[in-house]
Protein backbone atom coordinates (compact mmCIF):
# COMPACT_ATOMS: atom_id res chain seq x y z
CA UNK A 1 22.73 2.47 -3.65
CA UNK A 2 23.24 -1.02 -3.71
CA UNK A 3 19.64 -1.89 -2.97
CA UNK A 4 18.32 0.36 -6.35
CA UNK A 5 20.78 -1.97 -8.08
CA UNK A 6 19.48 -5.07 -7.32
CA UNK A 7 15.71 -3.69 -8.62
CA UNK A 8 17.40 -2.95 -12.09
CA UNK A 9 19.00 -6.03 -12.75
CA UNK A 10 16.09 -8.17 -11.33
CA UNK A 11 14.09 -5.70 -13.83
CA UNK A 12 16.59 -7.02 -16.71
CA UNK A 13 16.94 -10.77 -15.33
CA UNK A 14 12.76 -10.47 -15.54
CA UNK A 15 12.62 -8.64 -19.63
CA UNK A 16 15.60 -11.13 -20.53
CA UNK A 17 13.55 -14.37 -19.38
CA UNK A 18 10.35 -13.49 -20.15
CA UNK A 19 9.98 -10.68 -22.47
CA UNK A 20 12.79 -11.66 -25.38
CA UNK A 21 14.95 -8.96 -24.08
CA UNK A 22 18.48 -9.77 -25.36
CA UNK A 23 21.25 -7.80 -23.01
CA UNK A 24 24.19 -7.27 -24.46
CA UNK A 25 26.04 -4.55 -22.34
CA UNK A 26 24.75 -2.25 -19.57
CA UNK A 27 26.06 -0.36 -17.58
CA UNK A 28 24.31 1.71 -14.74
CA UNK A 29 25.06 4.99 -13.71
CA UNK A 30 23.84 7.07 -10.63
CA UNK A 31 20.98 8.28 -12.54
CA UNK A 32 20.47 6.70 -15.63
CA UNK A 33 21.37 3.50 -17.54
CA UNK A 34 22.67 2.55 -20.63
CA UNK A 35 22.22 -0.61 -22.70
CA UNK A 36 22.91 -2.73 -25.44
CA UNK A 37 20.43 -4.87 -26.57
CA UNK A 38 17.64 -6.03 -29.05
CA UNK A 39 14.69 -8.01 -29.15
CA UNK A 40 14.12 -12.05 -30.33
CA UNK A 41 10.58 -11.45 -30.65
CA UNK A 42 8.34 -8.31 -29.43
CA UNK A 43 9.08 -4.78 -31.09
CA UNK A 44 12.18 -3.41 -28.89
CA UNK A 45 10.31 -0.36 -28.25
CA UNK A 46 7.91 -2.19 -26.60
CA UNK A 47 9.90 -4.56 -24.32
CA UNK A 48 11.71 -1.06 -23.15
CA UNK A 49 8.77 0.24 -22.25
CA UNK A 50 7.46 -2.76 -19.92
CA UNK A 51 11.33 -3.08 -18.62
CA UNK A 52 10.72 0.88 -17.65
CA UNK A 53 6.92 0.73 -16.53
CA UNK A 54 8.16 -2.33 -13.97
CA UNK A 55 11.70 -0.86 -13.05
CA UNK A 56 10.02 2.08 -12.13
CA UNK A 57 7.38 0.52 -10.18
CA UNK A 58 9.68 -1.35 -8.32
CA UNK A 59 12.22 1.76 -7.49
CA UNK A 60 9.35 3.03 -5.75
CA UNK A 61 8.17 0.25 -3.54
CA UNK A 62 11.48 0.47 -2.46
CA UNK A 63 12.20 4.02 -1.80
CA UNK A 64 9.08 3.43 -0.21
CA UNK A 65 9.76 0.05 2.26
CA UNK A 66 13.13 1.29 3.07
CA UNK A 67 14.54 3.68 5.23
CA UNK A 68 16.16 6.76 2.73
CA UNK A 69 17.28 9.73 3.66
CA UNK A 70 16.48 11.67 0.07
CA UNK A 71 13.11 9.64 -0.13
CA UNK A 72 11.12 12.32 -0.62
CA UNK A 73 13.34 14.34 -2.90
CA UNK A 74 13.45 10.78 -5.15
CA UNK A 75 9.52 10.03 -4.76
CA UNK A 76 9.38 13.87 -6.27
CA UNK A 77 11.77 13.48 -9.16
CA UNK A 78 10.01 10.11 -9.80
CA UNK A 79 6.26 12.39 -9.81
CA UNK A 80 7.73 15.41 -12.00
CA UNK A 81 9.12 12.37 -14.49
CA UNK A 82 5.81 10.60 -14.72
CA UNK A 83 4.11 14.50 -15.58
């Protein structure tokens, strides 16, 4: 959905301006996302992790504020993930 979009790329936008996250490709799928990128100063591993700590947070507070009708099914995939 267009709205889960916007949360990723506002996700990279934030890790690119802020974090040293260098972006070059992505692509997102339906459930999953690839990239291409590096790091200008932190260790990679740990600019992917805040970039998916954050995204995730965010998906949430959406799923949550918005009206979805798998919201439950996604607030329970997102749960199972975090096990």
């Amino acid at each position: 959905r267009p709205v889960y979009k916007e949360v990723i790329i506002d996700s990279l936008n934030f890790c690119i301006k802020n974090k040293s996250f260098v972006v070059y490709a992505y692509c997102i799928m339906p459930s999953h996302i690839h990239l291409i990128a590096g790091s200008t100063k932190a260790p990679l591993n740990e600019v992917i992790r805040d970039f998916k700590k954050f995204t995730s947070k965010a998906l949430i507070k959406t799923i949550k504020d918005t009206t979805e009708s798998r919201q439950e099914w996604l607030l329970n995939k997102f749960s199972f993930a975090a096990k």
